[in-house]
PDB file of N, CA and C in Angstrom:
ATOM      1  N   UNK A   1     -30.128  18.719 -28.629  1.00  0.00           N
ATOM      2  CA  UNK A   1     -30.836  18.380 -27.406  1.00  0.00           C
ATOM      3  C   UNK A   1     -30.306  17.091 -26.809  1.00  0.00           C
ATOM      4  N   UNK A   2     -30.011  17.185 -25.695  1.00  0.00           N
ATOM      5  CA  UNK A   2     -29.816  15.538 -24.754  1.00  0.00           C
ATOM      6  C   UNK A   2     -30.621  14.758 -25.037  1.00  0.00           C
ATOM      7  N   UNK A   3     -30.286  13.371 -24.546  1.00  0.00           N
ATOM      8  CA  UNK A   3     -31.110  12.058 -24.565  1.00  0.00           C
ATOM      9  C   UNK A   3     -31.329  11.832 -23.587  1.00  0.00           C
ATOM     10  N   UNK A   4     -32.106  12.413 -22.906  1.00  0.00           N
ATOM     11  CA  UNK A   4     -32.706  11.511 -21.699  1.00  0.00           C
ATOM     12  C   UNK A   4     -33.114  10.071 -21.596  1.00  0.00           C
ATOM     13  N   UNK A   5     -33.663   9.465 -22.519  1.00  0.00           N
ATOM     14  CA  UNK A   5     -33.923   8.454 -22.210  1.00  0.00           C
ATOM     15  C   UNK A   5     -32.823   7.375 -22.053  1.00  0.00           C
ATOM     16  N   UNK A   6     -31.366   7.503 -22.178  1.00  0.00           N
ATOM     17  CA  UNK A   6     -30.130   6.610 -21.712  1.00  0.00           C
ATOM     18  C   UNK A   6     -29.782   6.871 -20.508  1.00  0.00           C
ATOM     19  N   UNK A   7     -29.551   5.905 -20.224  1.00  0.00           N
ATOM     20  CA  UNK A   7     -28.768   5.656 -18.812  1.00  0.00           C
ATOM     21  C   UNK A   7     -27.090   5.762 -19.140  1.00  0.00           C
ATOM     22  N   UNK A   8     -26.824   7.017 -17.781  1.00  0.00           N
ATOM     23  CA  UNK A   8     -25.071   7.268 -17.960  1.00  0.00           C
ATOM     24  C   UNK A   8     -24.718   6.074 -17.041  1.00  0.00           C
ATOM     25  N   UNK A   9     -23.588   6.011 -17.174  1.00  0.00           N
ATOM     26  CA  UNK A   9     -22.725   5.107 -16.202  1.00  0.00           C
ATOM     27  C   UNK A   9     -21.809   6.311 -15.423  1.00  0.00           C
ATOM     28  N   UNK A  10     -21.330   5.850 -14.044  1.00  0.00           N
ATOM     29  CA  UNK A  10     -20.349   7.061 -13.755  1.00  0.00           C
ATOM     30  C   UNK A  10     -19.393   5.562 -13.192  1.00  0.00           C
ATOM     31  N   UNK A  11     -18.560   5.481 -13.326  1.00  0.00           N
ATOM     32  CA  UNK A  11     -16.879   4.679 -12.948  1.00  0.00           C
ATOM     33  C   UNK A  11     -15.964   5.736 -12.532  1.00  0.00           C
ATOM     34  N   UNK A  12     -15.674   5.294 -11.306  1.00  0.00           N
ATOM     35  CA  UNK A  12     -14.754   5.793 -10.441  1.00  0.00           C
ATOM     36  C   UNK A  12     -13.126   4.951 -11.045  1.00  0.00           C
ATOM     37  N   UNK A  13     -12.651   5.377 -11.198  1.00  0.00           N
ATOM     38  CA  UNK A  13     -11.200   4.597 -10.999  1.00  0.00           C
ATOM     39  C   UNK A  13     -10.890   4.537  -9.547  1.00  0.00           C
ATOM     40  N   UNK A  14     -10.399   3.031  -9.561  1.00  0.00           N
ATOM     41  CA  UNK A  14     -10.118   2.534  -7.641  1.00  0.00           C
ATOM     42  C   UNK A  14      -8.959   3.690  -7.369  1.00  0.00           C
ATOM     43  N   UNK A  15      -9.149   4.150  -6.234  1.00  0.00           N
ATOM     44  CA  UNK A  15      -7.471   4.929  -5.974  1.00  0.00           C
ATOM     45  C   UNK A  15      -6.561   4.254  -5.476  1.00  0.00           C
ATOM     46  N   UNK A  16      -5.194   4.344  -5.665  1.00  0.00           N
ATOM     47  CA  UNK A  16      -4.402   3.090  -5.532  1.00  0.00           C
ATOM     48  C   UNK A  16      -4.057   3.562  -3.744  1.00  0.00           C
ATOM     49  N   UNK A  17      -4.519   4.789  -3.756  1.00  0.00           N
ATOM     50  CA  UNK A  17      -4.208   4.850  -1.924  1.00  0.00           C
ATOM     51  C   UNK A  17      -5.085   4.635  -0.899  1.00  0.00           C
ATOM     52  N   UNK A  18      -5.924   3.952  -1.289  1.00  0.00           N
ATOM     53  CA  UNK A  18      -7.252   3.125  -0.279  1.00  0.00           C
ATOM     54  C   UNK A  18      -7.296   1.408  -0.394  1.00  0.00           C
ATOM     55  N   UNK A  19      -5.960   1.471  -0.564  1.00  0.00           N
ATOM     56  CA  UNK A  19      -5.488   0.190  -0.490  1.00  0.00           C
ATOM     57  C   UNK A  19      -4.529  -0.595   0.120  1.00  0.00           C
ATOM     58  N   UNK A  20      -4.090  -1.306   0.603  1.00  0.00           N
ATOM     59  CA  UNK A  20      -2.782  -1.831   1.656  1.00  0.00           C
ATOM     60  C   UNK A  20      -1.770  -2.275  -0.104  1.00  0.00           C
ATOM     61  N   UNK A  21      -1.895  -2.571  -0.861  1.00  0.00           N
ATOM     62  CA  UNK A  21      -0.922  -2.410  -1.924  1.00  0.00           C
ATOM     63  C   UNK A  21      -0.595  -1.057  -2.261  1.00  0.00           C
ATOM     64  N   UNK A  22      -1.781  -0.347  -2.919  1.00  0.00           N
ATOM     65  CA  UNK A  22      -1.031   0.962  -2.828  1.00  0.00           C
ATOM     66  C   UNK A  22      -0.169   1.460  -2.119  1.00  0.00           C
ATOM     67  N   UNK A  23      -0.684   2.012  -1.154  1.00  0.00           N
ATOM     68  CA  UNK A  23      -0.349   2.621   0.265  1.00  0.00           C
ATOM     69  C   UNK A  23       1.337   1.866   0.276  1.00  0.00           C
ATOM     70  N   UNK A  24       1.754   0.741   0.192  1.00  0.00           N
ATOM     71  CA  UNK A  24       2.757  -0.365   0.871  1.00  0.00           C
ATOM     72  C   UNK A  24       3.833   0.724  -0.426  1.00  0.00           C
ATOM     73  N   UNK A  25       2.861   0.389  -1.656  1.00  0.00           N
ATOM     74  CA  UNK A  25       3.739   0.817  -3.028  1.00  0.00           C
ATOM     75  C   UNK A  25       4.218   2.504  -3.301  1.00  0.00           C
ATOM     76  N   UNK A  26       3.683   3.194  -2.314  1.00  0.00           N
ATOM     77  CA  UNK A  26       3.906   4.582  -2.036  1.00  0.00           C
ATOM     78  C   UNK A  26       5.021   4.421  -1.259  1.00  0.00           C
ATOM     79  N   UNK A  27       4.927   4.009   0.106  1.00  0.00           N
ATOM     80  CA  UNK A  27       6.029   4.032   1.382  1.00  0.00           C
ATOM     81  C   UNK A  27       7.266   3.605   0.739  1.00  0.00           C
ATOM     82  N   UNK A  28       6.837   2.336   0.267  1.00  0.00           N
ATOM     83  CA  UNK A  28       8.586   1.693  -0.202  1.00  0.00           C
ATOM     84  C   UNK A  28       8.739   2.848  -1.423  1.00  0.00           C
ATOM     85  N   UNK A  29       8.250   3.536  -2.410  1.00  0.00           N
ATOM     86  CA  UNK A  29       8.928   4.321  -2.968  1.00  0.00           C
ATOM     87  C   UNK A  29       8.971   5.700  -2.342  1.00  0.00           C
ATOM     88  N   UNK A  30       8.522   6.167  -1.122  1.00  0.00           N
ATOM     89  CA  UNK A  30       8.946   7.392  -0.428  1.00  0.00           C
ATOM     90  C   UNK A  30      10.472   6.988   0.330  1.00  0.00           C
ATOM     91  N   UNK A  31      10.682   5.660   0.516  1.00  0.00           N
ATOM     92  CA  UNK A  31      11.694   5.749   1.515  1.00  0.00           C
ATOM     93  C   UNK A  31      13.035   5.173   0.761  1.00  0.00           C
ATOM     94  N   UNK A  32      12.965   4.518  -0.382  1.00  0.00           N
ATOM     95  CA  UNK A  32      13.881   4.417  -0.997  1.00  0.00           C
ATOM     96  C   UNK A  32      14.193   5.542  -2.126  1.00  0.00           C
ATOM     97  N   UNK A  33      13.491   6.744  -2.215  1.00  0.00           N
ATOM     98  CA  UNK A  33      13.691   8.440  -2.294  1.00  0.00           C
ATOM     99  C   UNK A  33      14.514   8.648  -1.654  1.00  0.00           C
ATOM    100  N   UNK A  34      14.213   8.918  -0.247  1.00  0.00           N
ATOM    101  CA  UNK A  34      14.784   9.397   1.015  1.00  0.00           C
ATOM    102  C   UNK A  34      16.248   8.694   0.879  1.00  0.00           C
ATOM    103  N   UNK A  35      16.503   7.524   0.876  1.00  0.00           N
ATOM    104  CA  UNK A  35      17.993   6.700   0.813  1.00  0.00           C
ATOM    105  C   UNK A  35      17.923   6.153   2.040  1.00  0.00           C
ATOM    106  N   UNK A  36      16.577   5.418   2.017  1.00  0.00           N
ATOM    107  CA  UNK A  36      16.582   4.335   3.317  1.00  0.00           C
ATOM    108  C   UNK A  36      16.233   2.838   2.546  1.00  0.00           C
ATOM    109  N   UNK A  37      16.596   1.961   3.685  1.00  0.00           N
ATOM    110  CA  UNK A  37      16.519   0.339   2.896  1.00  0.00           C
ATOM    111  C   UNK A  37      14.968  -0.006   3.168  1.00  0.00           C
ATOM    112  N   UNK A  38      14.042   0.262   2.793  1.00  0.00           N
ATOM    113  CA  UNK A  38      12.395   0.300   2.391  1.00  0.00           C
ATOM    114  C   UNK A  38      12.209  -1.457   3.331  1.00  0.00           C
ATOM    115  N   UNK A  39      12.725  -2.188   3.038  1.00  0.00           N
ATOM    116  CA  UNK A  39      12.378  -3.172   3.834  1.00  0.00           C
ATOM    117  C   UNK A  39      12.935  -3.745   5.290  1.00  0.00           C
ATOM    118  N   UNK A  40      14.273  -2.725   5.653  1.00  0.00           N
ATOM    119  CA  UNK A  40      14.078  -2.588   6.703  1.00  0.00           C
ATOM    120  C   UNK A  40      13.824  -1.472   7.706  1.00  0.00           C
ATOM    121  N   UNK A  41      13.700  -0.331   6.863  1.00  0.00           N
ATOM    122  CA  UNK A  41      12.307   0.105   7.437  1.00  0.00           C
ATOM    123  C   UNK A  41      11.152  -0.500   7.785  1.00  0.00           C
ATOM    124  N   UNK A  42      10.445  -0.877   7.390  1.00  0.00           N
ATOM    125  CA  UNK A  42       8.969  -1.582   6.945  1.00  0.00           C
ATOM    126  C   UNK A  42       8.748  -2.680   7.999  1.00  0.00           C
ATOM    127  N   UNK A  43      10.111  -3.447   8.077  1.00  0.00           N
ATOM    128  CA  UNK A  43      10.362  -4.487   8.967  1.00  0.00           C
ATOM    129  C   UNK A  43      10.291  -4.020  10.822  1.00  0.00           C
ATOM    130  N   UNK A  44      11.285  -2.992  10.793  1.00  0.00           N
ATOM    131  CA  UNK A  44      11.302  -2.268  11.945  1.00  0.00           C
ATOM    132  C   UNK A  44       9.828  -1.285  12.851  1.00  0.00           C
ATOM    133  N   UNK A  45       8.995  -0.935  11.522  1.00  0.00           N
ATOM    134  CA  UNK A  45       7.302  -0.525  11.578  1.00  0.00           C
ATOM    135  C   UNK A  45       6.854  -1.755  12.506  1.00  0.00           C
ATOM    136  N   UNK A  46       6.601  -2.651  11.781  1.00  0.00           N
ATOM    137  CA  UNK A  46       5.749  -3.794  11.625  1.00  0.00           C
ATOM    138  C   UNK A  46       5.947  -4.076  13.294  1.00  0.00           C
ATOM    139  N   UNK A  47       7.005  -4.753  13.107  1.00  0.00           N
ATOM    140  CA  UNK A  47       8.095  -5.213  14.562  1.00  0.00           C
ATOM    141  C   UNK A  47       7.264  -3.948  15.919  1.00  0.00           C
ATOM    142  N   UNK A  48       7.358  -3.384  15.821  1.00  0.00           N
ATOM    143  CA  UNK A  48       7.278  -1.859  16.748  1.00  0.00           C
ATOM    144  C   UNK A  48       6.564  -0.905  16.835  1.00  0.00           C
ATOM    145  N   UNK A  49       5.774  -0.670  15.868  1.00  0.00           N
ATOM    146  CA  UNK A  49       4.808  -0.057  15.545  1.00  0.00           C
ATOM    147  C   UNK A  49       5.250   1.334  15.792  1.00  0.00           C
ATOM    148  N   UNK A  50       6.337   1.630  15.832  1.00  0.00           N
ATOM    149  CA  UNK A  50       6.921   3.139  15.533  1.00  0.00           C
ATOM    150  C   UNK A  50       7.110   3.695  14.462  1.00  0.00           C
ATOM    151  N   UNK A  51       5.826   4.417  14.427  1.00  0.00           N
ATOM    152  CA  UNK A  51       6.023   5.004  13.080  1.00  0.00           C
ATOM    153  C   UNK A  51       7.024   6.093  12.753  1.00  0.00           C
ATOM    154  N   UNK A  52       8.172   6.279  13.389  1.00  0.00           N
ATOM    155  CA  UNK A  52       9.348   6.943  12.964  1.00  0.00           C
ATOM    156  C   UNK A  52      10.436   6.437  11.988  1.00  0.00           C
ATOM    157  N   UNK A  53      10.184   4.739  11.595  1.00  0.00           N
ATOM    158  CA  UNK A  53      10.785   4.322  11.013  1.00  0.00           C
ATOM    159  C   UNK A  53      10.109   4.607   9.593  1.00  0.00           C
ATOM    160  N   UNK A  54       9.461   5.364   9.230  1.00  0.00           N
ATOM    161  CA  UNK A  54       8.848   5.456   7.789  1.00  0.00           C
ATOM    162  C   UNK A  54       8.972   6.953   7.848  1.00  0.00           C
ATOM    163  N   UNK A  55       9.828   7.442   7.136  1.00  0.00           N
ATOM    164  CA  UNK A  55       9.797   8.914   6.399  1.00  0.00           C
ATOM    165  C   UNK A  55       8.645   9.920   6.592  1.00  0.00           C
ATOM    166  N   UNK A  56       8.465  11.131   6.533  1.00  0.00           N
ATOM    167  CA  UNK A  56       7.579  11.627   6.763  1.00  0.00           C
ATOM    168  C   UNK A  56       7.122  11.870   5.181  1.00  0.00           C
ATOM    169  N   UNK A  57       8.673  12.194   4.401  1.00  0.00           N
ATOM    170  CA  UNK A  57       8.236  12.188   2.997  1.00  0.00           C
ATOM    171  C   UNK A  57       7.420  11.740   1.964  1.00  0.00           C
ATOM    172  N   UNK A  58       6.670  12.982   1.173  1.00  0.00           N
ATOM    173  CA  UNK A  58       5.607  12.219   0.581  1.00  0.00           C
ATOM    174  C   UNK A  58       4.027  11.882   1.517  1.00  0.00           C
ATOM    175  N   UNK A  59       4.025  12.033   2.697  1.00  0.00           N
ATOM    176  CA  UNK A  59       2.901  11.747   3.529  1.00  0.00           C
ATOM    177  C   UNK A  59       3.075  10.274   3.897  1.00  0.00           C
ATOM    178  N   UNK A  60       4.270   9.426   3.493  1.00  0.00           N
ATOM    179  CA  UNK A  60       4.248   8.219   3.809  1.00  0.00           C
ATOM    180  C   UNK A  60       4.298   7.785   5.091  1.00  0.00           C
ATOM    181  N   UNK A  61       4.236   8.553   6.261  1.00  0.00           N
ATOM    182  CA  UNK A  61       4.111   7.871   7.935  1.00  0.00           C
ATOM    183  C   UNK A  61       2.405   8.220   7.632  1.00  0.00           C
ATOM    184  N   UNK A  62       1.742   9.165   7.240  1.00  0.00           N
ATOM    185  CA  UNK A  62       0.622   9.387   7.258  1.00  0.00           C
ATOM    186  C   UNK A  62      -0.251   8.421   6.851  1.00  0.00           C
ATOM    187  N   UNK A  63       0.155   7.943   5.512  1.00  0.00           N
ATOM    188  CA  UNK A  63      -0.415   6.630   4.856  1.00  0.00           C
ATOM    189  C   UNK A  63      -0.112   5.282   5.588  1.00  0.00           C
ATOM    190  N   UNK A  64       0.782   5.259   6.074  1.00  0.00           N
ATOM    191  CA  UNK A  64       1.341   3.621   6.084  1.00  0.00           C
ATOM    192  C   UNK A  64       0.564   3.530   7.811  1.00  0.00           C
ATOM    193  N   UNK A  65       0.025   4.699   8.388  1.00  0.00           N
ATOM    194  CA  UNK A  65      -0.883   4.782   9.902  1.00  0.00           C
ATOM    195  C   UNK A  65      -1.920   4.921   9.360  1.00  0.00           C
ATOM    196  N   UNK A  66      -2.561   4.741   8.143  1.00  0.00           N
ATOM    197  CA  UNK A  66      -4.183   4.697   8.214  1.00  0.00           C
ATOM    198  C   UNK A  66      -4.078   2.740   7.916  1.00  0.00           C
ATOM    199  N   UNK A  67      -3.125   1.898   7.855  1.00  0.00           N
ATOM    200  CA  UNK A  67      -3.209   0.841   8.157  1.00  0.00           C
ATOM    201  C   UNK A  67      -3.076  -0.248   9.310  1.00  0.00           C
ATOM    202  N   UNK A  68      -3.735  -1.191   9.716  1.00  0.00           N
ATOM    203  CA  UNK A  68      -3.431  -1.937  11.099  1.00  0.00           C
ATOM    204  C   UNK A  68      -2.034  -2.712  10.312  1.00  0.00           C
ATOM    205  N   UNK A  69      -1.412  -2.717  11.408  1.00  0.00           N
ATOM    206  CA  UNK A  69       0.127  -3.461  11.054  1.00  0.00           C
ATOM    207  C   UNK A  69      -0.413  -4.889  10.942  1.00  0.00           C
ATOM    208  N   UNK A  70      -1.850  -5.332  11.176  1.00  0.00           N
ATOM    209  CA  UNK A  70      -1.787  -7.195  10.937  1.00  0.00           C
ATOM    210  C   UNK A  70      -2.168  -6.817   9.702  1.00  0.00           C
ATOM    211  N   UNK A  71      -2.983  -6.131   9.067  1.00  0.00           N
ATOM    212  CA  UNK A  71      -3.224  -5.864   7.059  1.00  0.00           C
ATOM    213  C   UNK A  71      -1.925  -5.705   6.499  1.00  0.00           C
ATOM    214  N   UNK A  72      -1.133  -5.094   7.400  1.00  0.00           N
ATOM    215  CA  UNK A  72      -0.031  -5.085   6.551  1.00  0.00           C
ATOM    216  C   UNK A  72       0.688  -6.572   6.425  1.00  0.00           C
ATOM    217  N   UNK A  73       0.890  -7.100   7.232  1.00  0.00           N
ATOM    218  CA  UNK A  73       1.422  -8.936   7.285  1.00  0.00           C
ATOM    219  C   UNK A  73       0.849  -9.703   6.714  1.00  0.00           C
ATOM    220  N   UNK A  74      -1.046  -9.656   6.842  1.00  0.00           N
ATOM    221  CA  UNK A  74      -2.178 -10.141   6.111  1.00  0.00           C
ATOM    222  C   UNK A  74      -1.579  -9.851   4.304  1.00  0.00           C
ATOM    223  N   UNK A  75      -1.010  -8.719   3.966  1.00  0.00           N
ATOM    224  CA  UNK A  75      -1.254  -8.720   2.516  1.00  0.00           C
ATOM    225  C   UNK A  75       0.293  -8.900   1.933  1.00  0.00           C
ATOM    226  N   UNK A  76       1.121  -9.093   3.039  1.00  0.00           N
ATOM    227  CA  UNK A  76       2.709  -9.148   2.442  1.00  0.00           C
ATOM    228  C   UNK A  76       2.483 -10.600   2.362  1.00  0.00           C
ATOM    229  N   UNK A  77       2.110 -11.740   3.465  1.00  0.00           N
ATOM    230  CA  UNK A  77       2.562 -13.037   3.746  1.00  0.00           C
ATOM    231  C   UNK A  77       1.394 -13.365   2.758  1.00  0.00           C
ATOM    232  N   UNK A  78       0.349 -12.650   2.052  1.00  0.00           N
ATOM    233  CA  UNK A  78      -0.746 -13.327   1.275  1.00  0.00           C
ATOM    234  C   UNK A  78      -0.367 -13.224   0.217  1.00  0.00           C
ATOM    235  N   UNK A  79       1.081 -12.368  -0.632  1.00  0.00           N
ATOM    236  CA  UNK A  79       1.162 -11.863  -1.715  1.00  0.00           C
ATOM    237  C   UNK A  79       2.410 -12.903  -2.068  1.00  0.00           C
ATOM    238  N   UNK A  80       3.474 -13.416  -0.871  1.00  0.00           N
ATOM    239  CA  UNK A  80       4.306 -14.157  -1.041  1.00  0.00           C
ATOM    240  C   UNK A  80       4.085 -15.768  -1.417  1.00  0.00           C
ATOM    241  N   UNK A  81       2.875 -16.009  -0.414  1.00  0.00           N
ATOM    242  CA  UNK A  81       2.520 -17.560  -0.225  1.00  0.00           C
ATOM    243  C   UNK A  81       1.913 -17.745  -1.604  1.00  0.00           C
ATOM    244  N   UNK A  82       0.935 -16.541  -2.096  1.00  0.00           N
ATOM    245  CA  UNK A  82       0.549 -16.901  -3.697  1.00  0.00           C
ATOM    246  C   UNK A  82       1.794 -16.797  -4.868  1.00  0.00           C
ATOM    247  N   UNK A  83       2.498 -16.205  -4.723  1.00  0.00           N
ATOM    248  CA  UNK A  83       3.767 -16.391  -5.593  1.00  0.00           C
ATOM    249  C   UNK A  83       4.329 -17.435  -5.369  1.00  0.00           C
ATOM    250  N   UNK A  84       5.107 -18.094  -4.370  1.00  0.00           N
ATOM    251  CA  UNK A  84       5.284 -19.400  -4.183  1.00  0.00           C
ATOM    252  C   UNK A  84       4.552 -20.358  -4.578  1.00  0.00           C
ATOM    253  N   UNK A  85       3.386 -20.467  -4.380  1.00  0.00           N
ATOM    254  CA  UNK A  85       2.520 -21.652  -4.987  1.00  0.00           C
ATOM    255  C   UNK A  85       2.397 -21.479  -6.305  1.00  0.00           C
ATOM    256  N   UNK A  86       2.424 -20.472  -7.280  1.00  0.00           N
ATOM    257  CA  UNK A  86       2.453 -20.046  -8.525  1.00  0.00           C
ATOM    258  C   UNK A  86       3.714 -20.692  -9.478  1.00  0.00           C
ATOM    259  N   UNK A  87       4.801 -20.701  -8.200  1.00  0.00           N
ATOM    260  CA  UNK A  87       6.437 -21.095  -8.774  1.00  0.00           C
ATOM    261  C   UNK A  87       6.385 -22.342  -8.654  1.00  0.00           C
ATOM    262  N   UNK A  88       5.646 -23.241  -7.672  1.00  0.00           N
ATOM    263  CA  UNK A  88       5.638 -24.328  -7.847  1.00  0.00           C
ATOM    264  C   UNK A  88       4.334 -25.049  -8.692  1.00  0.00           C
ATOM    265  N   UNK A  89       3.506 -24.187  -9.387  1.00  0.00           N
ATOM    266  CA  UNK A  89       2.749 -24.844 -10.353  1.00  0.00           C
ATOM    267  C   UNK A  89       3.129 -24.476 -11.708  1.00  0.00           C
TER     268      UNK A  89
END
Protein backbone atom coordinates (compact mmCIF):
# COMPACT_ATOMS: atom_id res chain seq x y z
CA UNK A 1 0.00 0.00 0.00
CA UNK A 2 1.25 3.77 -0.61
CA UNK A 3 2.12 6.31 1.97
CA UNK A 4 0.10 8.95 1.80
CA UNK A 5 1.07 10.67 4.47
CA UNK A 6 4.68 11.94 2.63
CA UNK A 7 5.06 14.63 0.68
CA UNK A 8 6.58 13.90 -3.08
CA UNK A 9 8.80 16.44 -4.46
CA UNK A 10 8.52 16.79 -8.36
CA UNK A 11 12.07 18.67 -9.87
CA UNK A 12 12.04 19.64 -13.20
CA UNK A 13 15.54 19.71 -14.65
CA UNK A 14 16.14 23.49 -16.09
CA UNK A 15 16.13 22.95 -19.99
CA UNK A 16 19.22 24.23 -21.31
CA UNK A 17 16.98 25.76 -24.28
CA UNK A 18 15.02 28.38 -22.22
CA UNK A 19 18.01 30.00 -21.76
CA UNK A 20 20.26 32.71 -23.65
CA UNK A 21 23.37 30.26 -22.69
CA UNK A 22 21.81 27.37 -23.90
CA UNK A 23 20.19 28.54 -26.86
CA UNK A 24 23.87 30.70 -27.70
CA UNK A 25 25.49 26.92 -26.90
CA UNK A 26 23.17 25.17 -29.50
CA UNK A 27 23.69 27.92 -32.45
CA UNK A 28 27.48 28.06 -32.10
CA UNK A 29 27.40 24.23 -32.22
CA UNK A 30 24.73 24.11 -35.18
CA UNK A 31 26.89 26.42 -37.20
CA UNK A 32 30.23 25.23 -36.63
CA UNK A 33 28.41 21.63 -37.91
CA UNK A 34 27.39 23.39 -40.90
CA UNK A 35 31.31 24.74 -41.53
CA UNK A 36 30.56 28.29 -40.68
CA UNK A 37 32.86 30.61 -38.34
CA UNK A 38 30.03 30.60 -35.29
CA UNK A 39 31.34 33.96 -34.24
CA UNK A 40 31.14 35.58 -37.20
CA UNK A 41 28.08 34.51 -37.81
CA UNK A 42 26.72 35.53 -34.44
CA UNK A 43 28.54 38.84 -34.93
CA UNK A 44 26.84 39.53 -38.30
CA UNK A 45 23.08 38.45 -36.34
CA UNK A 46 23.70 40.76 -33.63
CA UNK A 47 25.04 43.70 -36.02
CA UNK A 48 21.75 43.20 -38.38
CA UNK A 49 19.41 41.32 -37.03
CA UNK A 50 19.24 39.03 -40.10
CA UNK A 51 18.53 36.05 -39.17
CA UNK A 52 19.98 34.41 -42.34
CA UNK A 53 23.24 34.55 -40.89
CA UNK A 54 22.47 31.55 -38.48
CA UNK A 55 21.83 28.16 -40.17
CA UNK A 56 18.57 26.83 -40.30
CA UNK A 57 20.24 23.59 -39.03
CA UNK A 58 19.24 21.97 -36.01
CA UNK A 59 16.33 24.72 -35.52
CA UNK A 60 19.13 27.13 -34.73
CA UNK A 61 17.59 30.47 -36.65
CA UNK A 62 14.45 29.25 -34.75
CA UNK A 63 16.14 29.35 -31.34
CA UNK A 64 18.59 32.10 -31.60
CA UNK A 65 14.80 34.39 -32.75
CA UNK A 66 13.07 33.45 -29.60
CA UNK A 67 15.92 35.86 -28.22
CA UNK A 68 16.10 39.91 -28.18
CA UNK A 69 19.58 40.58 -29.74
CA UNK A 70 20.25 43.11 -26.46
CA UNK A 71 19.99 39.45 -24.13
CA UNK A 72 22.13 38.29 -26.40
CA UNK A 73 25.01 41.25 -25.75
CA UNK A 74 23.47 41.46 -22.09
CA UNK A 75 24.80 37.76 -21.54
CA UNK A 76 28.00 37.65 -23.93
CA UNK A 77 29.49 41.20 -22.50
CA UNK A 78 28.18 39.81 -18.82
CA UNK A 79 29.97 36.45 -19.27
CA UNK A 80 33.28 38.20 -20.53
CA UNK A 81 33.49 41.20 -18.00
CA UNK A 82 33.05 38.33 -15.18
CA UNK A 83 35.90 36.30 -16.59
CA UNK A 84 38.11 39.21 -16.79
CA UNK A 85 37.61 40.32 -13.34
CA UNK A 86 38.08 36.62 -12.25
CA UNK A 87 41.70 36.79 -14.23
CA UNK A 88 42.50 39.68 -12.51
CA UNK A 89 41.64 38.38 -8.98
Amino acid sequence: MADFDQTVQFRREPDSLNTVQGILSKVYDSLKERGYDPINQLVGYIISGDPTYITSYNNARYLIRRLERDEILEEIVGFYLKNLDEKKG
